[in-house]
N, C-alpha and C. Protein backbone atom coordinates (compact mmCIF):
# COMPACT_ATOMS: atom_id res chain seq x y z
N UNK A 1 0.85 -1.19 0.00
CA UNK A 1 0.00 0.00 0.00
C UNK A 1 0.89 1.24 0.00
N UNK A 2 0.52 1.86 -1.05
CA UNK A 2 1.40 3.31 -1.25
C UNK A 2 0.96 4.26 0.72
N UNK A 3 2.01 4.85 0.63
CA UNK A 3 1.60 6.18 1.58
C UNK A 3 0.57 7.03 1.31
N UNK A 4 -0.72 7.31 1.97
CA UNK A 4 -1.37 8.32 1.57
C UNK A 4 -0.93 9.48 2.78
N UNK A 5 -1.50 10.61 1.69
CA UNK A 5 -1.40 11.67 2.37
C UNK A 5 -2.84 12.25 3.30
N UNK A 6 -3.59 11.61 2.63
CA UNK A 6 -4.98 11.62 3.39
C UNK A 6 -6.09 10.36 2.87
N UNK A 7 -6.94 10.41 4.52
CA UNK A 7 -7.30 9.37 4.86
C UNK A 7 -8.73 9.52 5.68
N UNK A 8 -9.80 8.91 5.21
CA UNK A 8 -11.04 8.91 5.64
C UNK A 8 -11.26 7.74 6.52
N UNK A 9 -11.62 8.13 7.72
CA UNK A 9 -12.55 7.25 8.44
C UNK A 9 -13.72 6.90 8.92
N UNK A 10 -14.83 6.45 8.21
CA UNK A 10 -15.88 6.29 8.03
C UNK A 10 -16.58 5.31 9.32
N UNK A 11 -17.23 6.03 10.56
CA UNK A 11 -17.89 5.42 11.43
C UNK A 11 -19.13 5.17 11.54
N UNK A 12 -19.60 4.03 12.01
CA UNK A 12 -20.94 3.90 12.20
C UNK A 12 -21.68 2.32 12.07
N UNK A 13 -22.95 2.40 12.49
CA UNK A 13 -23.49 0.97 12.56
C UNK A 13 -24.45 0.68 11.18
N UNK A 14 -24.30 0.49 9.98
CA UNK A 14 -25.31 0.24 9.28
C UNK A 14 -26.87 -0.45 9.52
N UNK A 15 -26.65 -1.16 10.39
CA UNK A 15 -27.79 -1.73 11.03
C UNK A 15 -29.23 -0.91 11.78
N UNK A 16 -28.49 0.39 11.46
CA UNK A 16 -29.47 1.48 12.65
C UNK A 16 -29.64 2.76 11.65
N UNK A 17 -29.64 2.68 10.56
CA UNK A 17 -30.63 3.53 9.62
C UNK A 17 -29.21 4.50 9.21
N UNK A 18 -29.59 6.32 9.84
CA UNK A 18 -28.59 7.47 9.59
C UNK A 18 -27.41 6.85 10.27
N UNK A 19 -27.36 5.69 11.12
CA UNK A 19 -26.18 5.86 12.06
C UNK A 19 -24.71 5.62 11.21
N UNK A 20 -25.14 4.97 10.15
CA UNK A 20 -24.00 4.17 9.29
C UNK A 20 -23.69 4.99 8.04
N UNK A 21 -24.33 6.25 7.97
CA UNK A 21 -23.51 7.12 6.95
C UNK A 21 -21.88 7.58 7.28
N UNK A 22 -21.15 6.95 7.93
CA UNK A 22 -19.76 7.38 7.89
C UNK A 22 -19.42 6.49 7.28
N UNK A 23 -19.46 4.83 7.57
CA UNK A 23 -19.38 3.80 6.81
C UNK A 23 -19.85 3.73 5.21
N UNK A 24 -20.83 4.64 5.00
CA UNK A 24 -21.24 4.43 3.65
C UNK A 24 -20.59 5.24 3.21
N UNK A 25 -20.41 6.53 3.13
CA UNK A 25 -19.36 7.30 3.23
C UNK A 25 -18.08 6.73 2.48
N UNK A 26 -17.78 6.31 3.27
CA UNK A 26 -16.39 5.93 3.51
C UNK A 26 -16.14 4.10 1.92
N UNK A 27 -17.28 3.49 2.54
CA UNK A 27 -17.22 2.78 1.03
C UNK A 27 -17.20 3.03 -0.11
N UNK A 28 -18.20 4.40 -0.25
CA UNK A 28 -18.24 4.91 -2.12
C UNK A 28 -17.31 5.85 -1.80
N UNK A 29 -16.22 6.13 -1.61
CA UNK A 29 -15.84 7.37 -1.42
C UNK A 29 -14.44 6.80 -1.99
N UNK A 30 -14.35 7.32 -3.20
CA UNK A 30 -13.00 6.37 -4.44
C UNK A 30 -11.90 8.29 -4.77
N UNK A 31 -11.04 8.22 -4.45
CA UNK A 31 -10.17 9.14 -4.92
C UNK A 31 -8.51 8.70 -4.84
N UNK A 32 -7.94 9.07 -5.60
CA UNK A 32 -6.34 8.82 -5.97
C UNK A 32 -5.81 8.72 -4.12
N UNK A 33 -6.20 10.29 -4.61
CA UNK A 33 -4.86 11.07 -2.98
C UNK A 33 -5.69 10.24 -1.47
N UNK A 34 -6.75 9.98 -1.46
CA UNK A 34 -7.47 9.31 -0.66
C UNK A 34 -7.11 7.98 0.54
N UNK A 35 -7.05 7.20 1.02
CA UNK A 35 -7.36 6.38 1.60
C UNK A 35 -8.91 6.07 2.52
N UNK A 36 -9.42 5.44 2.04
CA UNK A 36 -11.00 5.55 2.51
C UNK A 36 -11.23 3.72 3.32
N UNK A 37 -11.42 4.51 4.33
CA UNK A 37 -11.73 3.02 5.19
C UNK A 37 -12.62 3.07 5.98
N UNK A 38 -13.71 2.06 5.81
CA UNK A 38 -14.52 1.76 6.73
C UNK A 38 -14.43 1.16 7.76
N UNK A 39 -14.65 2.16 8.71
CA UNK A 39 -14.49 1.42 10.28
C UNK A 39 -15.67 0.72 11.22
N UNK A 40 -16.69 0.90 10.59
CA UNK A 40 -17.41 0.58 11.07
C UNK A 40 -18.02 1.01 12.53
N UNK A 41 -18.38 -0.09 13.59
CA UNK A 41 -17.94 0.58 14.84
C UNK A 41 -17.01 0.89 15.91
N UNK A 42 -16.04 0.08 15.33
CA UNK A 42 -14.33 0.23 15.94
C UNK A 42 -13.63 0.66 15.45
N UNK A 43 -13.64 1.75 15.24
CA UNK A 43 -12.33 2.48 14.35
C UNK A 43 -11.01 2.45 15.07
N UNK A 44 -11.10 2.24 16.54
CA UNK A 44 -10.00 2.03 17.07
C UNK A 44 -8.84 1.12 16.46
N UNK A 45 -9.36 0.27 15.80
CA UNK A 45 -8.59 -1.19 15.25
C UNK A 45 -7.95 -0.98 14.17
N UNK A 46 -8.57 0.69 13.58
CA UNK A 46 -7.62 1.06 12.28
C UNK A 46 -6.48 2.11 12.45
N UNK A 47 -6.39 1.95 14.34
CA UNK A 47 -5.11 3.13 14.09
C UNK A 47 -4.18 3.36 13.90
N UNK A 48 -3.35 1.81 13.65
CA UNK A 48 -2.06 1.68 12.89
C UNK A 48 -2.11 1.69 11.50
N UNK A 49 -2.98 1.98 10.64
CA UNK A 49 -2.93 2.60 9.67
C UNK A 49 -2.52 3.47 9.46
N UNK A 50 -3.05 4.96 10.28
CA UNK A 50 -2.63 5.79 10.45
C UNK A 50 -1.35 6.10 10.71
N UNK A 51 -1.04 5.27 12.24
CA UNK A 51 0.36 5.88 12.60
C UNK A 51 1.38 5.12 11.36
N UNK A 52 1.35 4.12 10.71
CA UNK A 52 2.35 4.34 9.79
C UNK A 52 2.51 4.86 8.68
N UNK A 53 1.40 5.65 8.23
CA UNK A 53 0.89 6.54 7.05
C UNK A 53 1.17 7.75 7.38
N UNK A 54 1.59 8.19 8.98
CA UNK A 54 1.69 9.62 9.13
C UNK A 54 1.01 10.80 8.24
N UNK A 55 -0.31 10.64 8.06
CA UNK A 55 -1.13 11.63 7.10
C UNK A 55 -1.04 12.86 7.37
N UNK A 56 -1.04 13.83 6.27
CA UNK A 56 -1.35 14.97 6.47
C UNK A 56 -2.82 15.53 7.04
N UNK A 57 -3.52 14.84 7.03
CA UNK A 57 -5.04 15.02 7.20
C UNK A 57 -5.91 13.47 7.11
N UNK A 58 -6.51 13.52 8.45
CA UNK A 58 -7.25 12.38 8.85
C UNK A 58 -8.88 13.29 9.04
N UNK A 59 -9.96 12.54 8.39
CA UNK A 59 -11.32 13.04 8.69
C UNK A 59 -12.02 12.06 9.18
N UNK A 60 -12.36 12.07 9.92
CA UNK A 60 -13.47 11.39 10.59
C UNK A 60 -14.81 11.60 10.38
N UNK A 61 -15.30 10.61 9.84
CA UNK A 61 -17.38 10.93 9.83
C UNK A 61 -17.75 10.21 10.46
N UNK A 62 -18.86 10.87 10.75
CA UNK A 62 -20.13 9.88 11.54
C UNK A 62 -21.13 10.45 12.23
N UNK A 63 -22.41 9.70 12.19
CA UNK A 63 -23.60 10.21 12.40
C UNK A 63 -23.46 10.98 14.14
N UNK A 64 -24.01 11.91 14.44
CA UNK A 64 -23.98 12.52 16.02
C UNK A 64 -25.35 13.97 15.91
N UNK A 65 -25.94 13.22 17.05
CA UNK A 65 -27.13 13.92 17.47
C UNK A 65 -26.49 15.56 17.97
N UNK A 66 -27.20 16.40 16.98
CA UNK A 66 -26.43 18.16 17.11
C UNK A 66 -27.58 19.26 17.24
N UNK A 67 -28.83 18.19 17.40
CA UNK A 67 -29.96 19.32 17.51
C UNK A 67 -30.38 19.98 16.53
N UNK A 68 -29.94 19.27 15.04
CA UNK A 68 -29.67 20.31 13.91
C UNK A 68 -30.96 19.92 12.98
N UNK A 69 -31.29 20.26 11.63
CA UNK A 69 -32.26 19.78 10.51
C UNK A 69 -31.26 18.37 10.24
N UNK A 70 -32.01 17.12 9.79
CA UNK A 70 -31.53 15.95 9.28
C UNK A 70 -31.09 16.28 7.74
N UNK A 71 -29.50 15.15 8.60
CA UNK A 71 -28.71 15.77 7.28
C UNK A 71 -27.95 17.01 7.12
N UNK A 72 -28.24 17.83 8.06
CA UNK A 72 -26.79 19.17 8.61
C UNK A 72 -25.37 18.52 9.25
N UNK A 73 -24.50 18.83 8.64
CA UNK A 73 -23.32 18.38 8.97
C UNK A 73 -22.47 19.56 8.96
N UNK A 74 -21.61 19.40 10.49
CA UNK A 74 -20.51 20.54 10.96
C UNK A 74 -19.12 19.80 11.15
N UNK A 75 -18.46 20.37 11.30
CA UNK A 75 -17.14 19.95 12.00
C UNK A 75 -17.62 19.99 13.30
N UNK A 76 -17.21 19.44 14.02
CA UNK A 76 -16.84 19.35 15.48
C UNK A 76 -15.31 18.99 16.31
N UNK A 77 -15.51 20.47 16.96
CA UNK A 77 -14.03 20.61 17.72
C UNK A 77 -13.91 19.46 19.03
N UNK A 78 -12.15 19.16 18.86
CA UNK A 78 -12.07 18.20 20.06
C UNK A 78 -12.71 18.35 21.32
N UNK A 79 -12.57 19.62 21.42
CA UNK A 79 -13.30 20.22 22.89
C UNK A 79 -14.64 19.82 22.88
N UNK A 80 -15.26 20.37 21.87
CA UNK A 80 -16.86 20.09 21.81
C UNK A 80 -17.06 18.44 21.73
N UNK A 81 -16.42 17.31 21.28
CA UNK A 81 -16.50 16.27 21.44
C UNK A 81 -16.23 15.77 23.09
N UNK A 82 -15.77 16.21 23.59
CA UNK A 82 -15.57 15.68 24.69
C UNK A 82 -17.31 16.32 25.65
N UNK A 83 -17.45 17.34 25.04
CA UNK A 83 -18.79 18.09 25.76
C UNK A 83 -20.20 17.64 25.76
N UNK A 84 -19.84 16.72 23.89
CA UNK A 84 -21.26 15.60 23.76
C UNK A 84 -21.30 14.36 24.18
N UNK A 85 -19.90 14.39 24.92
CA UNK A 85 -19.60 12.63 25.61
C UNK A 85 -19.96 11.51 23.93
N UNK A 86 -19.43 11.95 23.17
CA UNK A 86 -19.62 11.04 21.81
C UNK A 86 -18.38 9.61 21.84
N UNK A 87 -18.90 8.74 21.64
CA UNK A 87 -18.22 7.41 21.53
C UNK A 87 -17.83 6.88 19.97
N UNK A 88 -16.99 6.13 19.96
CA UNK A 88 -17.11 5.24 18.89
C UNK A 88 -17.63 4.21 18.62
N UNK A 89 -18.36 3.79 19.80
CA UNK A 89 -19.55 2.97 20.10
C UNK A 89 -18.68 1.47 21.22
N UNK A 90 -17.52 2.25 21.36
CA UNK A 90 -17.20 1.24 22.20
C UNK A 90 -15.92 1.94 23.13
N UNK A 91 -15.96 2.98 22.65
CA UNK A 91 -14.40 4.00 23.85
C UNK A 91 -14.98 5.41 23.23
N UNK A 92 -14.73 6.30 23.91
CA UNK A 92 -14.82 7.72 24.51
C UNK A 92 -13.96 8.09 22.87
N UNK A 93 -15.13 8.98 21.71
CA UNK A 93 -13.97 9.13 20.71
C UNK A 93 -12.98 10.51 20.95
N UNK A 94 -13.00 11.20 22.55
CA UNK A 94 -12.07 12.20 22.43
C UNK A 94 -10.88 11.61 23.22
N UNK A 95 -10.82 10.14 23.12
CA UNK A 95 -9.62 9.63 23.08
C UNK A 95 -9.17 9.01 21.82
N UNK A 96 -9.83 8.36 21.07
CA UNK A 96 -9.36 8.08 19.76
C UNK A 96 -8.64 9.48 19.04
N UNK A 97 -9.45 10.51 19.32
CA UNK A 97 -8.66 11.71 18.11
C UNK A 97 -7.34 12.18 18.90
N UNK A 98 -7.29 12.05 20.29
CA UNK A 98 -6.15 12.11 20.92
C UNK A 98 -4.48 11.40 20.28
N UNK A 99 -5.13 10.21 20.31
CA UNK A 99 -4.11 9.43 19.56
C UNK A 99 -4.05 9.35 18.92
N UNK A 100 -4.59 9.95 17.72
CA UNK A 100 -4.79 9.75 16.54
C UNK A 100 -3.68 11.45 15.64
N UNK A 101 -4.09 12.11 16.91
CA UNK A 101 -3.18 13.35 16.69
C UNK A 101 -1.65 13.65 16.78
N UNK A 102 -1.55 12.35 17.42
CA UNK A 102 0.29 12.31 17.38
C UNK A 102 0.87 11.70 16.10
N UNK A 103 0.23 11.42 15.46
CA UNK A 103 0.30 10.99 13.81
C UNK A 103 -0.44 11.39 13.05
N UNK A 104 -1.48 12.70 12.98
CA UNK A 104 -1.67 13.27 11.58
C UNK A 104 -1.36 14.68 11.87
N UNK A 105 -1.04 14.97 11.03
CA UNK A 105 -0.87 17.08 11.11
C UNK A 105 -2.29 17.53 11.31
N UNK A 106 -3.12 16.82 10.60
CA UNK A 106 -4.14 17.83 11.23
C UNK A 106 -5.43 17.11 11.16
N UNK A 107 -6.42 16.86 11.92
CA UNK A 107 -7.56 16.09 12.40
C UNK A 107 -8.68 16.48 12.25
N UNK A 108 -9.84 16.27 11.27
CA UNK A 108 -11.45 16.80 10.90
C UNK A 108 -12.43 15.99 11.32
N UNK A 109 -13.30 16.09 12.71
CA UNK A 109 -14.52 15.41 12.69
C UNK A 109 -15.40 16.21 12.12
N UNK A 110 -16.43 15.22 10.99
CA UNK A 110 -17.91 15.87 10.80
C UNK A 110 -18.57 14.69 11.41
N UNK A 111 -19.51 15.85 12.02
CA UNK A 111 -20.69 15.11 12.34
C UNK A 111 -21.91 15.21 11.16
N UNK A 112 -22.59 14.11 11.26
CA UNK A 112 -23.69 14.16 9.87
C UNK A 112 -25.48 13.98 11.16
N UNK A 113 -26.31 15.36 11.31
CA UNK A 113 -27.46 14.65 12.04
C UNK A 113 -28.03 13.80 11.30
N UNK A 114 -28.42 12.85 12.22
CA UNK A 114 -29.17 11.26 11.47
C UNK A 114 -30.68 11.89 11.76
N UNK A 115 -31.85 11.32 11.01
CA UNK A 115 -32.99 11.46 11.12
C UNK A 115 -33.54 10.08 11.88
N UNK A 116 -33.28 9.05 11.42
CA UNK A 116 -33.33 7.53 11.45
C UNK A 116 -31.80 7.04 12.45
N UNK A 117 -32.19 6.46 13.58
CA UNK A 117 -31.10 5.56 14.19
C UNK A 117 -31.95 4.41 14.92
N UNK A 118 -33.06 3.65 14.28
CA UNK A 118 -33.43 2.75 14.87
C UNK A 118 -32.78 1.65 14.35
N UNK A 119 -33.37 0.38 14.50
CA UNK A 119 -33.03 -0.34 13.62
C UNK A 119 -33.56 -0.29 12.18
N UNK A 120 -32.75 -0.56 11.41
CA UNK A 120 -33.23 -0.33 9.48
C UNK A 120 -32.03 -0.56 8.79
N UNK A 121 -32.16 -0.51 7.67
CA UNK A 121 -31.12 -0.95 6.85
C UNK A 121 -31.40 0.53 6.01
N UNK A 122 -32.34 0.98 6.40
CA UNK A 122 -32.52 2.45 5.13
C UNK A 122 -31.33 3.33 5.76
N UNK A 123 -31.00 4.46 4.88
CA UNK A 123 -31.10 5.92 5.19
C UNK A 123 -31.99 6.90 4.88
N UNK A 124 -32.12 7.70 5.70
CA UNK A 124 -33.04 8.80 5.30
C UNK A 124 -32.80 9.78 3.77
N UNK A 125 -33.12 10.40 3.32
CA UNK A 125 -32.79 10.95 1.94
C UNK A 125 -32.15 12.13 2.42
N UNK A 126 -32.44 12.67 3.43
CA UNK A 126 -31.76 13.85 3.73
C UNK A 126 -29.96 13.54 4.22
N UNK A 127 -29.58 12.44 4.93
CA UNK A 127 -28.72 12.00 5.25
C UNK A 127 -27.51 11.60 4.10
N UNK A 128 -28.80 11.10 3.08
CA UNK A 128 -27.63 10.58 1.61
C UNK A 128 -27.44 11.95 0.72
N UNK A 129 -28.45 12.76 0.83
CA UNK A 129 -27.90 14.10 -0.29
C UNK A 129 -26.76 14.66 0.44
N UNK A 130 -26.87 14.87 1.95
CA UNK A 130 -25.79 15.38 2.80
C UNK A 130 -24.24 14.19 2.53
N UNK A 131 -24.78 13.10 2.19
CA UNK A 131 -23.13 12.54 1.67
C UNK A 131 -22.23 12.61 0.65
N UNK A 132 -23.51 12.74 -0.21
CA UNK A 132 -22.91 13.02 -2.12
C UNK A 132 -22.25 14.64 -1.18
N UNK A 133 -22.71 15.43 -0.63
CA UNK A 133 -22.24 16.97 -0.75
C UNK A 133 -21.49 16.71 -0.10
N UNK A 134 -20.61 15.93 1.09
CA UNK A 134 -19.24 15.13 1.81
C UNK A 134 -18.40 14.96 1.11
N UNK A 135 -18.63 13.91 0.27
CA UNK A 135 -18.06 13.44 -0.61
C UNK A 135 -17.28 14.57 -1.65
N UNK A 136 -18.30 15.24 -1.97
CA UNK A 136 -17.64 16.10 -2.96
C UNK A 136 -16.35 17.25 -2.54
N UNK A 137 -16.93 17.57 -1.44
CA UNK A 137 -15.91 18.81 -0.41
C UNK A 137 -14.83 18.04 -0.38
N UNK A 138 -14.98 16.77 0.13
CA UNK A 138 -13.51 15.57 0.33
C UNK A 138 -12.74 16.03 -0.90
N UNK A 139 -13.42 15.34 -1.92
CA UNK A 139 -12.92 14.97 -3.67
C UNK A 139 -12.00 16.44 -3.85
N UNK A 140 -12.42 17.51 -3.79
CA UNK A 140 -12.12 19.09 -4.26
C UNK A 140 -11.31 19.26 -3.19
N UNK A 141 -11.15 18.57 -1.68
CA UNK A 141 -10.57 19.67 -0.75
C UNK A 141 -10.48 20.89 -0.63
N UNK A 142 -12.09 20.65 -0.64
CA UNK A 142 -12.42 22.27 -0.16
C UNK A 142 -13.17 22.30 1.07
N UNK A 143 -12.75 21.94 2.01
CA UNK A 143 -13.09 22.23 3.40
C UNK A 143 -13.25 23.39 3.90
N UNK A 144 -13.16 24.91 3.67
CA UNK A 144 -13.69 25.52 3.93
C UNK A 144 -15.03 26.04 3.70
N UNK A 145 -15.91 24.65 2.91
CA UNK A 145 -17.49 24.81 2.92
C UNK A 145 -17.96 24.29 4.16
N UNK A 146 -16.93 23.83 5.18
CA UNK A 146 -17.43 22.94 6.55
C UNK A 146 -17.68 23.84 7.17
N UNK A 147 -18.86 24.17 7.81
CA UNK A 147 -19.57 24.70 8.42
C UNK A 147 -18.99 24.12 9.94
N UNK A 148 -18.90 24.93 11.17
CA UNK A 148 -18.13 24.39 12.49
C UNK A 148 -19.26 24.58 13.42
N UNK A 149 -19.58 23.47 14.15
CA UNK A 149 -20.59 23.56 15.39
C UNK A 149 -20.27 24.59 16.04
């Protein structure tokens, strides 16, 4: 596997509707400069990827309740992650980006609001137009359309 310089990590449970748009995400999500991996609900298990890829930029997605319209997606600061007590569904994720920061230059959570987190295999439509428009900001690296909680 070549070195990438950047690298997607796509979280979430497909089994529970909006919850698994980081994972879906993260499957259709095809670019050169890219590395796109689905983590599913342990992303912990992909962090030696990272540390021997030393990326310039690691993003993190995944569905997180923000009080927002379904399908609004922000960045969210480390600080503010630690403030929504948000998990990776199995450890505290403002310890994953912790460690995760001693090996990338620089670290992006979006959060995507889910409409749907029951059980389902659907997504909501608002959740998937909000990914094609992910996707695309990724593709262009143009992150300054990220809107910040």
């Amino acid at each position: 596997m070549n070195s990438k310089k950047y690298i997607l990590m796509g979280i979430g449970n497909t089994l529970r509707g909006d919850d698994g748009i980081g994972s879906i995400i993260a499957q259709s999500f095809k670019d050169r400069d890219w590395l796109s991996m689905d983590c599913g609900v342990i992303p912990e298990n992909f962090t030696s990827i990272i540390k021997k890829n030393k990326p310039v930029l690691v993003v993190l997605i995944d569905a997180v309740e923000m009080d927002l319209k379904s399908g609004e997606f922000r960045i969210i600061s480390p600080d503010r992650i630690s403030a929504l007590h948000l998990t990776t569904h199995s450890m505290p994720l403002s310890f994953l980006i912790s460690y995760l920061k001693e090996y990338a230059q620089e670290l992006i959570f979006i959060g995507i609001q889910p409409k749907i987190i029951d059980y389902s295999n659907s997504v909501s439509s608002e959740v998937l137009k909000s990914s094609e428009k992910i996707i695309k900001i990724l593709k262009d690296k143009n992150f300054k359309l990220l809107k910040k909680l």
